[in-house]
PDB file of N, CA and C in Angstrom:
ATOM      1  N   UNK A   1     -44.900  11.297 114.723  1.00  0.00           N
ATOM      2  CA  UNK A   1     -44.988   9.976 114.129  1.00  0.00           C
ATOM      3  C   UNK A   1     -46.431   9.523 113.958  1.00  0.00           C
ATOM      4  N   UNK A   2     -47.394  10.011 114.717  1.00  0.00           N
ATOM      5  CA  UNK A   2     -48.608  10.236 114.359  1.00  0.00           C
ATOM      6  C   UNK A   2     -49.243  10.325 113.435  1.00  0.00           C
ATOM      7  N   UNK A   3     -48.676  11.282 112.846  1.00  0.00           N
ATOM      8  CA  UNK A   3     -49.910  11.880 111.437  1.00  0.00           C
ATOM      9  C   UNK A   3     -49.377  11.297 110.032  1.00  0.00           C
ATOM     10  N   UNK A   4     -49.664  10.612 109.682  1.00  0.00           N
ATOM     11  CA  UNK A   4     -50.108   9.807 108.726  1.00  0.00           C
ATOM     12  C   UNK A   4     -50.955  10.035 107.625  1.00  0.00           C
ATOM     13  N   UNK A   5     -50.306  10.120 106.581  1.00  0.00           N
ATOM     14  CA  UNK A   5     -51.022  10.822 105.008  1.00  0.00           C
ATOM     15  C   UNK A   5     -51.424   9.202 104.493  1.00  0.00           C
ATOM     16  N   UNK A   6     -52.839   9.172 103.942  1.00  0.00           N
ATOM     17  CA  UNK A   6     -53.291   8.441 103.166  1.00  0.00           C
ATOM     18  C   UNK A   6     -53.245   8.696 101.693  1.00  0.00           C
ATOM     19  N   UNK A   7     -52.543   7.478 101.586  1.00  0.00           N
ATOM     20  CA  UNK A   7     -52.646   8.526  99.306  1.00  0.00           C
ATOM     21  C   UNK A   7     -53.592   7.162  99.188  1.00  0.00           C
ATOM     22  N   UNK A   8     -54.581   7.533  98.376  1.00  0.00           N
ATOM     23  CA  UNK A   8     -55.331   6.855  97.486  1.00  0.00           C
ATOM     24  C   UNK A   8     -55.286   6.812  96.035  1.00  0.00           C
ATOM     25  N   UNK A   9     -55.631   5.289  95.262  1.00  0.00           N
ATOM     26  CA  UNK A   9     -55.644   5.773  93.906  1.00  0.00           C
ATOM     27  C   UNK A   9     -56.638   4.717  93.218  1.00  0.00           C
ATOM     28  N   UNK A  10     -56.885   5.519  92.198  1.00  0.00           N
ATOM     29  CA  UNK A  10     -58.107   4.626  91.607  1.00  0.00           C
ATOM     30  C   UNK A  10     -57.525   4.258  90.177  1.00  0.00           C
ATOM     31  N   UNK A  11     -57.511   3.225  90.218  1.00  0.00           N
ATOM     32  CA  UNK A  11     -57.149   2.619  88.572  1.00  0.00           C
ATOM     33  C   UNK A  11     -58.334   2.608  87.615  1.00  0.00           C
ATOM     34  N   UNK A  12     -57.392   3.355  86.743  1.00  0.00           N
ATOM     35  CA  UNK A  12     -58.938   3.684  85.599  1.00  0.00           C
ATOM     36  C   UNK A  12     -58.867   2.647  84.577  1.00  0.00           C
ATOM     37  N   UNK A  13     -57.634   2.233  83.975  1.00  0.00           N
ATOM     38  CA  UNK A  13     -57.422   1.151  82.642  1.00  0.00           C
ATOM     39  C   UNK A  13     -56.193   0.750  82.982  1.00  0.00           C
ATOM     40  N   UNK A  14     -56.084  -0.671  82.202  1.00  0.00           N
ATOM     41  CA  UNK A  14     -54.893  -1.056  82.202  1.00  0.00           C
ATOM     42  C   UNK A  14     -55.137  -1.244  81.189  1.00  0.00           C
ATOM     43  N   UNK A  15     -53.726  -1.395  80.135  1.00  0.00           N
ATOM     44  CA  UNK A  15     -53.755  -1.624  79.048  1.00  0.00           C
ATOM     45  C   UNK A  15     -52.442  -2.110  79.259  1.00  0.00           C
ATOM     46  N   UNK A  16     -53.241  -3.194  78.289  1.00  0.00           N
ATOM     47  CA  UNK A  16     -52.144  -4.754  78.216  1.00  0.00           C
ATOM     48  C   UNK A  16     -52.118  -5.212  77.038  1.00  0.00           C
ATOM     49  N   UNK A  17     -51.127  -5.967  76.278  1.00  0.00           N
ATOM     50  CA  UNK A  17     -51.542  -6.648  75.021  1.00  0.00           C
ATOM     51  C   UNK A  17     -52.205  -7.552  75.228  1.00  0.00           C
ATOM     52  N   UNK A  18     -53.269  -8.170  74.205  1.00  0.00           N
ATOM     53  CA  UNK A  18     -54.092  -9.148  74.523  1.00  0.00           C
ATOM     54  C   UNK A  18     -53.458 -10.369  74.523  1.00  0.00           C
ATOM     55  N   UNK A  19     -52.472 -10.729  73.883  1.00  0.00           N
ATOM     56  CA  UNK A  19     -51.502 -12.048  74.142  1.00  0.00           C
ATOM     57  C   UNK A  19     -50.760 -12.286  75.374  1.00  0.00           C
ATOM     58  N   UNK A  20     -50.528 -11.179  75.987  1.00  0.00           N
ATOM     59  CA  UNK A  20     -49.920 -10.745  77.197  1.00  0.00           C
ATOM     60  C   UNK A  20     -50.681 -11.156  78.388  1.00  0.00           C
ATOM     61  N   UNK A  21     -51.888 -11.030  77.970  1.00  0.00           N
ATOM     62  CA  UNK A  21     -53.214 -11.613  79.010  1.00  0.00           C
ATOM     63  C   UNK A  21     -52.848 -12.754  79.107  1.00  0.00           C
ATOM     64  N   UNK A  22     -53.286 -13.471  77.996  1.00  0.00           N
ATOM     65  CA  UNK A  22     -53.700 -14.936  77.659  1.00  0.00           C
ATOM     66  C   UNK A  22     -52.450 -15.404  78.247  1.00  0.00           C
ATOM     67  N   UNK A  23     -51.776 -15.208  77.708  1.00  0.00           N
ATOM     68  CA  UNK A  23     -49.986 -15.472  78.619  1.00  0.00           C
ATOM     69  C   UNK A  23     -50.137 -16.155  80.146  1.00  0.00           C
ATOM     70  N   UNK A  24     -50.329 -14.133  80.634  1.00  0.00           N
ATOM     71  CA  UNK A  24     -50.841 -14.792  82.326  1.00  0.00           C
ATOM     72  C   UNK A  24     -51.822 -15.276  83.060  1.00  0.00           C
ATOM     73  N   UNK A  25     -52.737 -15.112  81.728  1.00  0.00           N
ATOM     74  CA  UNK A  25     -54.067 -16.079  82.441  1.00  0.00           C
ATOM     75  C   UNK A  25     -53.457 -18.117  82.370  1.00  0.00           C
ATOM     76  N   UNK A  26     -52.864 -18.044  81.568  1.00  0.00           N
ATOM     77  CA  UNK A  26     -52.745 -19.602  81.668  1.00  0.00           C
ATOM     78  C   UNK A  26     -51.567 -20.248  82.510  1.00  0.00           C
ATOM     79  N   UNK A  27     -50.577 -18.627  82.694  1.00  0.00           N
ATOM     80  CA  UNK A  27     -49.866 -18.968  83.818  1.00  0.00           C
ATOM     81  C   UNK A  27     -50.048 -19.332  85.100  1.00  0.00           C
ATOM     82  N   UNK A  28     -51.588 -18.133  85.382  1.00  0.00           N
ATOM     83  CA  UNK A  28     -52.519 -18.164  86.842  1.00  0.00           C
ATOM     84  C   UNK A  28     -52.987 -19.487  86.559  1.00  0.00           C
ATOM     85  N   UNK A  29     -53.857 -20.118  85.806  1.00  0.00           N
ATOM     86  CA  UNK A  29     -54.173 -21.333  85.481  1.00  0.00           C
ATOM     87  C   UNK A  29     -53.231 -22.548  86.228  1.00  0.00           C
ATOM     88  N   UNK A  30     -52.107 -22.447  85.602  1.00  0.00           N
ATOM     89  CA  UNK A  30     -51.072 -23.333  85.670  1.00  0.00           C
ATOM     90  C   UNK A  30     -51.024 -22.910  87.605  1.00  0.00           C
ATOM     91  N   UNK A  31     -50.852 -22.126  87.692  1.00  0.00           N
ATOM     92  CA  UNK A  31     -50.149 -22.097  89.615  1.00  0.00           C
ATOM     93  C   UNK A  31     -51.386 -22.224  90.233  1.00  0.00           C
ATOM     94  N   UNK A  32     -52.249 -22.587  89.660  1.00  0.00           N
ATOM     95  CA  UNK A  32     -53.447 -22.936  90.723  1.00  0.00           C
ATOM     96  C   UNK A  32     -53.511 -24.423  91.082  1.00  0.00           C
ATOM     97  N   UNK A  33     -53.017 -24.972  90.160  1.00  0.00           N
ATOM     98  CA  UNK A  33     -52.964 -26.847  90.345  1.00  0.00           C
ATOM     99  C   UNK A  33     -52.842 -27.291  91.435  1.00  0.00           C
ATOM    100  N   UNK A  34     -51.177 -26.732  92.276  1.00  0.00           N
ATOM    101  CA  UNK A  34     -50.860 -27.303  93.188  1.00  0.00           C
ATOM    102  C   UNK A  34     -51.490 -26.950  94.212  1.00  0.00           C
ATOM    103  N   UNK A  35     -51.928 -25.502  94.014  1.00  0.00           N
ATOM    104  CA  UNK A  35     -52.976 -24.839  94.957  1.00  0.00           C
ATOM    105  C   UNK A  35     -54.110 -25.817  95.664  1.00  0.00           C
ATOM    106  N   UNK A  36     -54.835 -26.210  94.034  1.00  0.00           N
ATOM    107  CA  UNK A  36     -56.142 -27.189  94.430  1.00  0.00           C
ATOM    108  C   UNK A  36     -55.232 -28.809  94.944  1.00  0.00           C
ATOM    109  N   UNK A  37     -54.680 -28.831  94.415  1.00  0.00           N
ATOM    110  CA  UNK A  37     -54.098 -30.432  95.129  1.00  0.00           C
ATOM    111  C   UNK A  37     -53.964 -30.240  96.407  1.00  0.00           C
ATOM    112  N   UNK A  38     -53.138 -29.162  96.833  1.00  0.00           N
ATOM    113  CA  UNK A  38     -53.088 -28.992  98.601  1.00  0.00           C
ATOM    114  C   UNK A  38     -54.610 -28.767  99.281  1.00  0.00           C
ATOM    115  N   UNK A  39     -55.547 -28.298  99.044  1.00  0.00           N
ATOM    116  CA  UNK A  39     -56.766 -27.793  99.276  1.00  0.00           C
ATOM    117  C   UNK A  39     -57.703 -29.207  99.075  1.00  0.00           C
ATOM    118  N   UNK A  40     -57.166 -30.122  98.360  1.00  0.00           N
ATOM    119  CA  UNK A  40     -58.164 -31.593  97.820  1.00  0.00           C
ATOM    120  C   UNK A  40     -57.598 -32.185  99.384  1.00  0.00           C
ATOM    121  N   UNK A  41     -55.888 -32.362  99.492  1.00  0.00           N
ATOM    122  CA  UNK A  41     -55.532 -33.132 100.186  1.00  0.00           C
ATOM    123  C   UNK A  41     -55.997 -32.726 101.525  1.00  0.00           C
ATOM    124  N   UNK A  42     -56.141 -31.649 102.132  1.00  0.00           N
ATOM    125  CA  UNK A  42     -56.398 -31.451 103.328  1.00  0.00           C
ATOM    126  C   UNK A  42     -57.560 -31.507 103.354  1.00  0.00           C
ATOM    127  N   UNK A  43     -58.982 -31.246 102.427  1.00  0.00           N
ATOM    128  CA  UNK A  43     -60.395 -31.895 102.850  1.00  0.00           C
ATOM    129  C   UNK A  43     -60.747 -33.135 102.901  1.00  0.00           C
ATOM    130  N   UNK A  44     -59.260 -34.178 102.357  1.00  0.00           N
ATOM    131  CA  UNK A  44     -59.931 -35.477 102.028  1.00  0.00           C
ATOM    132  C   UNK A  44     -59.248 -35.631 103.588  1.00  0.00           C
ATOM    133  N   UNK A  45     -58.585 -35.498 104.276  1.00  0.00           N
ATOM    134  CA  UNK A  45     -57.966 -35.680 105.715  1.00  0.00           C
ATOM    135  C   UNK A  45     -58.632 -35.249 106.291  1.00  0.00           C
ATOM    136  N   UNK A  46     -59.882 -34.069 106.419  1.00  0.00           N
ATOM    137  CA  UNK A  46     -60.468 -33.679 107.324  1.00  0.00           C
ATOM    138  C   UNK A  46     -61.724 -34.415 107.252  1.00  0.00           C
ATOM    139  N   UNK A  47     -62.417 -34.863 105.877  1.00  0.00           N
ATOM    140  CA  UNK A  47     -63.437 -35.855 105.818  1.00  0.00           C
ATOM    141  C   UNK A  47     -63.046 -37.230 106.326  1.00  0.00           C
ATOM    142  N   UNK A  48     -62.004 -37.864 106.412  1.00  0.00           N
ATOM    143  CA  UNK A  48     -61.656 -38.826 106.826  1.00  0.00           C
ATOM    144  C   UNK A  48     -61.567 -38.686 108.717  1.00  0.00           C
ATOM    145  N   UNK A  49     -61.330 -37.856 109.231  1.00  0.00           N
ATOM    146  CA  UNK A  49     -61.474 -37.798 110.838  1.00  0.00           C
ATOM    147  C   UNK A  49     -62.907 -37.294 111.083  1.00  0.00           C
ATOM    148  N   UNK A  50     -63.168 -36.373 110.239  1.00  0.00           N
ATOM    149  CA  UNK A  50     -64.879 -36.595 110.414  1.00  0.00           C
ATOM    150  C   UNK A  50     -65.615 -37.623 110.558  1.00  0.00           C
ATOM    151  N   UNK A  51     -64.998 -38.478 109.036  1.00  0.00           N
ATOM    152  CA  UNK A  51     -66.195 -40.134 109.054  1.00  0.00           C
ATOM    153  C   UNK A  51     -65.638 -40.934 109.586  1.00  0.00           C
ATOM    154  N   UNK A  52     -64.399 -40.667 110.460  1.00  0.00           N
ATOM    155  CA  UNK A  52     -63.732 -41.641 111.384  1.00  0.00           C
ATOM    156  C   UNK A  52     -64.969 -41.447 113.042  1.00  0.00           C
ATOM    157  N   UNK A  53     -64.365 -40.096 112.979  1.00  0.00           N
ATOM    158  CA  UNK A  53     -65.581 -39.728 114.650  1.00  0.00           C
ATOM    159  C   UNK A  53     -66.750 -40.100 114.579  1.00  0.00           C
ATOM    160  N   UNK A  54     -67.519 -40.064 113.444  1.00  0.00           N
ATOM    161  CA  UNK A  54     -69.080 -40.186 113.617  1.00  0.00           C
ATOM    162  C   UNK A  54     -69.479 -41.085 112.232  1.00  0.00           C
ATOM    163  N   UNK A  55     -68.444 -41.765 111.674  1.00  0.00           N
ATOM    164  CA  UNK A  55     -68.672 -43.095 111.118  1.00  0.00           C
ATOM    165  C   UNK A  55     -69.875 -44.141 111.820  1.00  0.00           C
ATOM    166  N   UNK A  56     -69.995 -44.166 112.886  1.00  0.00           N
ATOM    167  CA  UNK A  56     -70.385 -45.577 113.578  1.00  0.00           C
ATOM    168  C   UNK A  56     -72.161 -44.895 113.541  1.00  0.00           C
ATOM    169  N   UNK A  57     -72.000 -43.612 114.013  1.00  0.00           N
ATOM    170  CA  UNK A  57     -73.239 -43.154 114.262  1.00  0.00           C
ATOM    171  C   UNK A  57     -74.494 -43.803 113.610  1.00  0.00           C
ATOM    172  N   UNK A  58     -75.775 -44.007 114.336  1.00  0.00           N
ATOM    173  CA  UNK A  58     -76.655 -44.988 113.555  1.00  0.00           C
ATOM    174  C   UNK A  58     -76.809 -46.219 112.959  1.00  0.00           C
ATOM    175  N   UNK A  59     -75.413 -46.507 113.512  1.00  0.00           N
ATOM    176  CA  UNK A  59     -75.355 -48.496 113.133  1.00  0.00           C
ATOM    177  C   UNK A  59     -76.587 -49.089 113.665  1.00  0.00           C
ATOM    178  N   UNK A  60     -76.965 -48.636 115.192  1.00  0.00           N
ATOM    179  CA  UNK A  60     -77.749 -49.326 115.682  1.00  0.00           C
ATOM    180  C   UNK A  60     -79.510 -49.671 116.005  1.00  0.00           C
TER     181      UNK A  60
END
């Protein structure tokens, strides 16, 4: 159970139609939205306990 074959492979081309791209590039486009909305919402929550902790800092 040991010995273990590595297959490797190297992709030389893909060939795609070029509409076929554009297709899934605007699909990737499209599924990134909610991506960045979750990623906005959790830095604006982590900047907010940040400038909650050390808000006051230098008032005085």
């Amino acid at each position: 159970m040991d010995n273990y074959e590595v297959n490797q492979a190297i992709i030389v081309d893909v060939k795609m139609p070029f509409l076929s791209m554009v297709v899934f590039m605007v699909k990737a486009a499209i599924a990134s939205i909610p991506a960045f909305i979750i990623l906005a919402i959790i830095g604006a929550i982590f900047s907010l306990v940040i400038g909650g902790l050390f808000g006051g800092i230098g008032r005085f």
